[in-house]
Each structure stands twice: as structure tokens, then as C-alpha cells.
C-alpha atoms as a PDB file:
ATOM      1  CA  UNK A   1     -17.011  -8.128   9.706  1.00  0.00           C
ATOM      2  CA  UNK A   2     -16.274  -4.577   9.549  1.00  0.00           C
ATOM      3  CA  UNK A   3     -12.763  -3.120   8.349  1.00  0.00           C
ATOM      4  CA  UNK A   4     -12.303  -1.737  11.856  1.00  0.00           C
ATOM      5  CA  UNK A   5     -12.918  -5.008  13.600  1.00  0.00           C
ATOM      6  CA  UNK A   6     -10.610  -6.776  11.195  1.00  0.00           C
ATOM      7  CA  UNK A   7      -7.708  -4.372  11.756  1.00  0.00           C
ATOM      8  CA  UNK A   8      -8.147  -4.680  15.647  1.00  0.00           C
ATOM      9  CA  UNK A   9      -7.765  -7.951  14.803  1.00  0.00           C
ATOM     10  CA  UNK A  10      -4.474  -7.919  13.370  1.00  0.00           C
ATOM     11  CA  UNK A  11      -1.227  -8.383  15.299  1.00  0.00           C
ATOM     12  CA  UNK A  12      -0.115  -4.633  16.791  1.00  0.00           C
ATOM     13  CA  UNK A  13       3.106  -5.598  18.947  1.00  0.00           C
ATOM     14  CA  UNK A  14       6.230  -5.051  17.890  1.00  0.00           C
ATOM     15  CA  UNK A  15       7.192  -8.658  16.687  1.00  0.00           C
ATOM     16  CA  UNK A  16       9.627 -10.318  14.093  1.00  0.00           C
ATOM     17  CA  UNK A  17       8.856  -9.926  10.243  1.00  0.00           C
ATOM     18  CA  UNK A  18      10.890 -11.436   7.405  1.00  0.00           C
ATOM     19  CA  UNK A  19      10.522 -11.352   3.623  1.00  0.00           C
ATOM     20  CA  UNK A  20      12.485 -12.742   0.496  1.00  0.00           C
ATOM     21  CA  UNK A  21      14.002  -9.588  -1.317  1.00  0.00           C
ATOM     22  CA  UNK A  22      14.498  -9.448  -5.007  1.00  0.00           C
ATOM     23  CA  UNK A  23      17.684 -11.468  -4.683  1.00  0.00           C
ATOM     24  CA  UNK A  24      16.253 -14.539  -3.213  1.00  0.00           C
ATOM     25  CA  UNK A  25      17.828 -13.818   0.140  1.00  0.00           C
ATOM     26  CA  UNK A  26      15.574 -13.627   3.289  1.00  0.00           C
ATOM     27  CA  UNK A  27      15.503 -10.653   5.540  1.00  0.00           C
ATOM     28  CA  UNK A  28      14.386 -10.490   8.976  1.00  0.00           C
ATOM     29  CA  UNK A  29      13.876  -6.957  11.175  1.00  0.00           C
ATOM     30  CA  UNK A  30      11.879  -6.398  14.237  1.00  0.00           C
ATOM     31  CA  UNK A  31       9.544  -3.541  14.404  1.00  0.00           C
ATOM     32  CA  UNK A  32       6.355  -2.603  12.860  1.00  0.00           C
ATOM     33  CA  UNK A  33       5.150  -2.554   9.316  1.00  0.00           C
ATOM     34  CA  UNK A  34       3.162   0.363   7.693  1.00  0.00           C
ATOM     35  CA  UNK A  35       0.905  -0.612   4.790  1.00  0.00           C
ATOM     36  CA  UNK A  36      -0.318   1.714   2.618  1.00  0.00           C
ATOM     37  CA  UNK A  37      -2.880   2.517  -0.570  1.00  0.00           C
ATOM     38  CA  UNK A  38      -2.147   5.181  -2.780  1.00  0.00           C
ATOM     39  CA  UNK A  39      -3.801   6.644  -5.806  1.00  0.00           C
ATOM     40  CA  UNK A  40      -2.223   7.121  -8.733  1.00  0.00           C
ATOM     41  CA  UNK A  41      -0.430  10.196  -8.275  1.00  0.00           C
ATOM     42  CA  UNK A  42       1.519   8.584  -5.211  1.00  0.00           C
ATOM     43  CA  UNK A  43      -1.432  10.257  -3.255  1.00  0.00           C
ATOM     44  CA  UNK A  44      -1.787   8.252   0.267  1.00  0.00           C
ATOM     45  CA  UNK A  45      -5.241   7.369   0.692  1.00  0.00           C
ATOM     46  CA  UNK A  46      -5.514   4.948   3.929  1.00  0.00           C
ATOM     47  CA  UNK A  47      -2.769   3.692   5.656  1.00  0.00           C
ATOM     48  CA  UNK A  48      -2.425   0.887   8.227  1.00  0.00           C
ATOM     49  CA  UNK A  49       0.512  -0.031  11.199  1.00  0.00           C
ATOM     50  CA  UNK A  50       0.653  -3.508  11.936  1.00  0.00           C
ATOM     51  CA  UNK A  51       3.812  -5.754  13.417  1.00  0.00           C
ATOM     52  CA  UNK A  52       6.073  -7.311  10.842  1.00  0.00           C
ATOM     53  CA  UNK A  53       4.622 -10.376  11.527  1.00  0.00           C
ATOM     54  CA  UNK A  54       1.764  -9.243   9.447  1.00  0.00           C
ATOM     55  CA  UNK A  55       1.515 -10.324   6.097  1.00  0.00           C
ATOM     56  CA  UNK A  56       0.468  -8.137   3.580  1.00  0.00           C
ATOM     57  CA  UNK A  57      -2.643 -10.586   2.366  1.00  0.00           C
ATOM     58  CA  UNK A  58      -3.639  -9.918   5.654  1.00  0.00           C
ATOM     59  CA  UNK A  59      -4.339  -6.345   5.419  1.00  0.00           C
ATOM     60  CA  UNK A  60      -5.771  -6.266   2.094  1.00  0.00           C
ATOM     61  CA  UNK A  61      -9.858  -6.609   2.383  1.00  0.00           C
ATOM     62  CA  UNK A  62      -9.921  -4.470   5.391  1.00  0.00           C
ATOM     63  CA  UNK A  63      -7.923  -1.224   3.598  1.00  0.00           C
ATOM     64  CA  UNK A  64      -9.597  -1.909   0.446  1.00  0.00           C
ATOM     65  CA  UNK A  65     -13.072  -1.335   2.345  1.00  0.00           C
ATOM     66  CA  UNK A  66     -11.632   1.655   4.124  1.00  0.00           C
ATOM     67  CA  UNK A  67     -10.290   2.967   0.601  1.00  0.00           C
ATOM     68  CA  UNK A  68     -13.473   2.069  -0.476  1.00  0.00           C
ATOM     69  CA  UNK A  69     -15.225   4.700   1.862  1.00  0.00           C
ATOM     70  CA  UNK A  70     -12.584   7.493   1.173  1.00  0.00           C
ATOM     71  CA  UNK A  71     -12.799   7.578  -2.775  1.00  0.00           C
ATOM     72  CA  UNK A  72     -14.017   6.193  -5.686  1.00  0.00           C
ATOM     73  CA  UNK A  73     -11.563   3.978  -7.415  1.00  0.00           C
ATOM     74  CA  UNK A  74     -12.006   1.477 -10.376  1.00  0.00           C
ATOM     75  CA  UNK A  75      -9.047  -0.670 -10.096  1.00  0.00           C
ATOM     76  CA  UNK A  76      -6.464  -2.163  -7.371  1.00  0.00           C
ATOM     77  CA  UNK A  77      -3.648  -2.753  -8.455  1.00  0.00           C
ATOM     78  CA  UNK A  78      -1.351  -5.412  -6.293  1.00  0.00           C
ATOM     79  CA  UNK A  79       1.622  -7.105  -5.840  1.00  0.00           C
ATOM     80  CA  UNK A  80       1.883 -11.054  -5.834  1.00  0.00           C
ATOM     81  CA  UNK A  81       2.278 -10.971  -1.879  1.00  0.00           C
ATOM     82  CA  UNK A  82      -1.764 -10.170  -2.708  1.00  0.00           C
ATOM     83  CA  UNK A  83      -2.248 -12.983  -4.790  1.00  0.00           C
ATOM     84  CA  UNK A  84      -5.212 -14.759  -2.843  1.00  0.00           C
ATOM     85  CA  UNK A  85      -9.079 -15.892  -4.316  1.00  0.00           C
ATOM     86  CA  UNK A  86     -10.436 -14.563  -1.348  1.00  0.00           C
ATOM     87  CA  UNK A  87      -8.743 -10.988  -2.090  1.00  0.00           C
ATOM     88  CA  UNK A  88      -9.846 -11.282  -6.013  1.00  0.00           C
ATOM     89  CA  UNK A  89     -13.089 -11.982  -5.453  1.00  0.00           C
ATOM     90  CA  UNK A  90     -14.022  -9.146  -2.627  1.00  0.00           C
ATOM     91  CA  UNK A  91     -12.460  -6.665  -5.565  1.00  0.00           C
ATOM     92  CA  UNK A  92     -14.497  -8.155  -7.937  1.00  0.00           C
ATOM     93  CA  UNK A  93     -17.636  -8.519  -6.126  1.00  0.00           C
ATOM     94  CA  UNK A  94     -17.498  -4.533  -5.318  1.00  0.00           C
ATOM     95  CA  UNK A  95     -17.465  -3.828  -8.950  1.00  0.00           C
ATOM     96  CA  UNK A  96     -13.515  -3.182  -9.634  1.00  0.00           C
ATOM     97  CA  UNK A  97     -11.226  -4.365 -11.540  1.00  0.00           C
ATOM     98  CA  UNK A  98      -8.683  -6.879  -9.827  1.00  0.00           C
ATOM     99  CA  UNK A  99      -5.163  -6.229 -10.882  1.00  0.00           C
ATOM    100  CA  UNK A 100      -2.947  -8.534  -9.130  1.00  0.00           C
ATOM    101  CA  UNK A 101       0.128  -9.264 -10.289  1.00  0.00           C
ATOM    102  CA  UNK A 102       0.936 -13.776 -10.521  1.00  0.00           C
ATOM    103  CA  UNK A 103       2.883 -15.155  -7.662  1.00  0.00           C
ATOM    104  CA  UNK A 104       5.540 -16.920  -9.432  1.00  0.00           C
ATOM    105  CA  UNK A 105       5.384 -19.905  -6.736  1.00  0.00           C
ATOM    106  CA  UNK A 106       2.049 -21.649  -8.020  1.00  0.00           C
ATOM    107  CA  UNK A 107       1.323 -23.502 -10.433  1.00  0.00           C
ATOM    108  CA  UNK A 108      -1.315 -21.035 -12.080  1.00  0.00           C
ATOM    109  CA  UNK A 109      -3.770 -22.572 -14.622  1.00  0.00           C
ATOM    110  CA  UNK A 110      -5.364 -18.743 -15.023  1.00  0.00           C
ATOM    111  CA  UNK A 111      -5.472 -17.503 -18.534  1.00  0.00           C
ATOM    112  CA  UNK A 112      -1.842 -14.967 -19.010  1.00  0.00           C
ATOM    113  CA  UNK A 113      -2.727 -11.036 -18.093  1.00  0.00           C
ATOM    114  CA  UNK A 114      -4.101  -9.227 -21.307  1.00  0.00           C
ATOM    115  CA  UNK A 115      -1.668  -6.372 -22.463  1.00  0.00           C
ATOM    116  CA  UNK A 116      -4.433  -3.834 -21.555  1.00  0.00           C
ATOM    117  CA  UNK A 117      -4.347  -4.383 -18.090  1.00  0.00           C
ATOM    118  CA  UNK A 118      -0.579  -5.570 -17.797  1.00  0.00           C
ATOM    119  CA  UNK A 119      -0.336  -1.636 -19.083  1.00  0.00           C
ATOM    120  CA  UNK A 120      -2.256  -0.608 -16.092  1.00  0.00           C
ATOM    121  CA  UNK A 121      -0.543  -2.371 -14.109  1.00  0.00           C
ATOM    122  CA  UNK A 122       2.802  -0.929 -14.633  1.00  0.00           C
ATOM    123  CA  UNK A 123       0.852   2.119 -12.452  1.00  0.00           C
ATOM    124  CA  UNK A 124       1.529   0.052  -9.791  1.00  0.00           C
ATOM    125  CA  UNK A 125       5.432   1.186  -9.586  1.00  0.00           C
ATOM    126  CA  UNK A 126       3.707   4.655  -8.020  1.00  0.00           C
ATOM    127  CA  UNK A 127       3.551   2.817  -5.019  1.00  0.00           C
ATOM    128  CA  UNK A 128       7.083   1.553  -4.812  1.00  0.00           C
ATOM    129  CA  UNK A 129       8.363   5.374  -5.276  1.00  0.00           C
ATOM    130  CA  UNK A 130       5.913   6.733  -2.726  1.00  0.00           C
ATOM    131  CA  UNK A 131       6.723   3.940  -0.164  1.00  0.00           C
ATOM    132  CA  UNK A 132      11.028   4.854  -1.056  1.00  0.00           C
ATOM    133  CA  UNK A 133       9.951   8.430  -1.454  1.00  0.00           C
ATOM    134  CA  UNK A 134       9.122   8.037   2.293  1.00  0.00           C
ATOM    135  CA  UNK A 135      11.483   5.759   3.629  1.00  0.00           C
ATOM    136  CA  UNK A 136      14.311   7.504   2.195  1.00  0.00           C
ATOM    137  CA  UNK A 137      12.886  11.631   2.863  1.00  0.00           C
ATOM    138  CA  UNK A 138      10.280  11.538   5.087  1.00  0.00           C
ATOM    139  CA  UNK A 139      10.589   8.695   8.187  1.00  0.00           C
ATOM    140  CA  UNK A 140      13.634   8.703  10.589  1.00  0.00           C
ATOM    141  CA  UNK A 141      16.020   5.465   9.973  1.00  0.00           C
ATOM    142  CA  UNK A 142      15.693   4.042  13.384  1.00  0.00           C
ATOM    143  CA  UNK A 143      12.407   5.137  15.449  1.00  0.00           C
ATOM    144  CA  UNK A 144      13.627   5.511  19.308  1.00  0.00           C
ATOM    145  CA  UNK A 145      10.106   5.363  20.627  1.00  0.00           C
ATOM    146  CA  UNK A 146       8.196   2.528  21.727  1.00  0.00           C
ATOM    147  CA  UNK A 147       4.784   1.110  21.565  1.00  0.00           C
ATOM    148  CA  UNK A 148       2.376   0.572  19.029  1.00  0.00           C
ATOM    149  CA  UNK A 149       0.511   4.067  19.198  1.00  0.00           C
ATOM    150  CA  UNK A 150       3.904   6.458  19.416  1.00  0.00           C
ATOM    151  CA  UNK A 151       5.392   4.240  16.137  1.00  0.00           C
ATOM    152  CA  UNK A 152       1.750   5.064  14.551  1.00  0.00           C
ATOM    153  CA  UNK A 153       2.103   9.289  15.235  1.00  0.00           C
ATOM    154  CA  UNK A 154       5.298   8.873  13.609  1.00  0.00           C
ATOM    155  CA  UNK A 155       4.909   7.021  10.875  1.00  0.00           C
ATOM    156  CA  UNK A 156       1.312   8.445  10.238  1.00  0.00           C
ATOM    157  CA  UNK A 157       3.276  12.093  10.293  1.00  0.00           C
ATOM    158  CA  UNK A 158       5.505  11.243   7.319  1.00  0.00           C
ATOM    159  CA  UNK A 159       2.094   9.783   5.441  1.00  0.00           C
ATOM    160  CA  UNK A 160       0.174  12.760   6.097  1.00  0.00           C
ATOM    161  CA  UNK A 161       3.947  14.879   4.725  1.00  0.00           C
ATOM    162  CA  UNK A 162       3.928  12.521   2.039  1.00  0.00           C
ATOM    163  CA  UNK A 163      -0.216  13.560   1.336  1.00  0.00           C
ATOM    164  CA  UNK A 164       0.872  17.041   1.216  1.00  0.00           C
ATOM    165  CA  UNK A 165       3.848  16.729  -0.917  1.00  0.00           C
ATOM    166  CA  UNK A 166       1.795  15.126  -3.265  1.00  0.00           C
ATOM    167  CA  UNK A 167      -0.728  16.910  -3.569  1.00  0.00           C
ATOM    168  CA  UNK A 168       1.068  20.517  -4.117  1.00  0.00           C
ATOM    169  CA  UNK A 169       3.292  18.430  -6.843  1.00  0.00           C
ATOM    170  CA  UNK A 170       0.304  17.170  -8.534  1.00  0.00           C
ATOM    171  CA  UNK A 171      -2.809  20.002  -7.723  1.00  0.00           C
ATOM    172  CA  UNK A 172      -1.843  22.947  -6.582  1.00  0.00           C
ATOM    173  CA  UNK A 173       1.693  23.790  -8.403  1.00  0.00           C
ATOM    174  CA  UNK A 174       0.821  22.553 -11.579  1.00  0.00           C
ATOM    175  CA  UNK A 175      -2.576  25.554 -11.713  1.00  0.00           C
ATOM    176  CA  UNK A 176       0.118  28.206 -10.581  1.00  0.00           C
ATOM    177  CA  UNK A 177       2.615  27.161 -13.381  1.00  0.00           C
ATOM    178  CA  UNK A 178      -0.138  27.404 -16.075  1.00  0.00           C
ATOM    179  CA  UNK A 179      -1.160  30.529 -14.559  1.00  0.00           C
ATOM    180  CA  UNK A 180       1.976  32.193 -14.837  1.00  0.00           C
ATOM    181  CA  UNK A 181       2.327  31.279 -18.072  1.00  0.00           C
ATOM    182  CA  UNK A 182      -0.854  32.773 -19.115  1.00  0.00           C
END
């Protein structure tokens, strides 16, 4: 199945999501929920709105083949929401590395992370401060519009701010700073 058929697929109503937060404690919101792959600069690179009722598992094979057609990446790098054979084994099958971090839940029989890639994996917090960098600069609080294709145009706009953000921080100031001190 292709990754657009997949994504059509997926649930795009505004529906009920919940998730346990770092304190154990369950939280519920209605809305939408945007998911989205960055590189390793905190550069977005695809970028998918689903309801909340999607979980993140979900989502994973279909942006990784999208990703997959925008760049050339050797690792993914994941949270334990992506902790799923069926997930591991597309990544490795395409030739990348798998770095998922353990769900804590299961009783896991798989040999402990090596240091190397438990150091790669700290990467991973790039993701966390471009999804806050976003949340907390770039997206309103509360979105007053409705519908799954206005709550797209205005999350997508703070992704493609984000993009551009990133990309003077990391591409285009840093030549101009080395310049000037030349």
C-alpha cells in the first residue's frame, strides 16, 4: 500500500485523544494531532494531521516512506509510543538503522541498547524542542477554525515557519557569521 493510501486511511475528524504524561496521569483533549519528522537540526521534513484518536504507531510506516522520498536519512530515531516489530522491521528492511527507544510496559527479552546507539539516540530530544519550539512560538493556543483541511493550513503554516527558522539558524546565518569574520 502506498504512503498516500495509508494516510487517507487514517482517522481525519476531529475526535477524542488521550495519552499518559510523564507523571502517570492521563490526559484527554479533543482536536487534531500533528505528527511530525525532523532531521537533526530540528529541520521539519514531512508532517502529517490526523485526529487525536490516532496513535502515533499508526503514522509511522507511512511518514517514514514519505521521509523516505524527501531525503536520504540513515537512522530513525523513535519514541517507545513507536515500539512495534512491524515498525522495526520496515526500517530495517529499507536499509536504516532502527532506533527505537523500549516501551517500559513489556516484558522485553531484546538484548539492552549498545552505548553507541543509546548516544544517537539522545538526538532524538531535537524533536521534543522543535515540537515545544512550535507549540509554544509558532501555533495559536486554541485554533477557532473548524474542519480537518482549515486545522491543516494552520498548523502546516507554523511547520513550514518552523522550516524556515531552522534553516536560517542552521544554513544561512551561520555562512554570514563566518563571513564577517573573515
Amino acid at each position: 500500500m502506498t504512503s498516500g493510501k495509508a494516510l487517507k486511511e487514517l482517522d481525519s475528524a476531529c475526535t477524542w485523544g488521550c495519552k499518559r504524561n510523564s507523571q502517570g496521569n492521563v490526559q484527554f483533549w479533543k482536536g487534531y494531532k500533528l505528527h511530525l519528522d525532523v532531521t537533526d537540526l530540528g529541520i521539519p521534513v514531512t508532517a502529517v494531521v490526523t485526529g487525536a484518536n490516532v496513535h502515533d504507531s499508526q503514522v509511522a510506516i507511512p511518514m517514514e516512506k514519505l521521509t523516505q522520498r524527501n531525503i536520504t536519512h540513515l537512522y530513525s530515531l523513535m519514541d517507545a509510543g513507536y515500539d512495534a516489530a512491524e515498525i522495526f522491521d520496515y526500517i530495517s528492511a529499507t536499509g536504516r538503522v532502527a532506533l527505537i527507544d523500549r516501551n517500559k510496559r513489556r516484558n522485553d527479552t531484546r538484548p539492552p541498547i549498545d552505548p553507541a546507539s543509546r548516544a544517537r539516540f539522545r538526538i532524538r530530544s531535537t524533536v521534543e524542542r522543535s515540537n515545544a519550539h512550535l507549540k509554544d512560538w509558532l501555533l495559536p493556543d486554541k485554533s477557532m477554525v473548524r474542519g480537518h483541511e482549515k486545522v491543516t493550513f494552520c498548523l502546516m503554516s507554523g511547520v513550514v515557519c518552523l522550516a524556515a527558522i531552522k534553516i536560517l539558524q542552521h544554513m544561512i546565518l551561520p555562512e554570514h557569521e563566518h563571513a564577517d569574520a573573515a
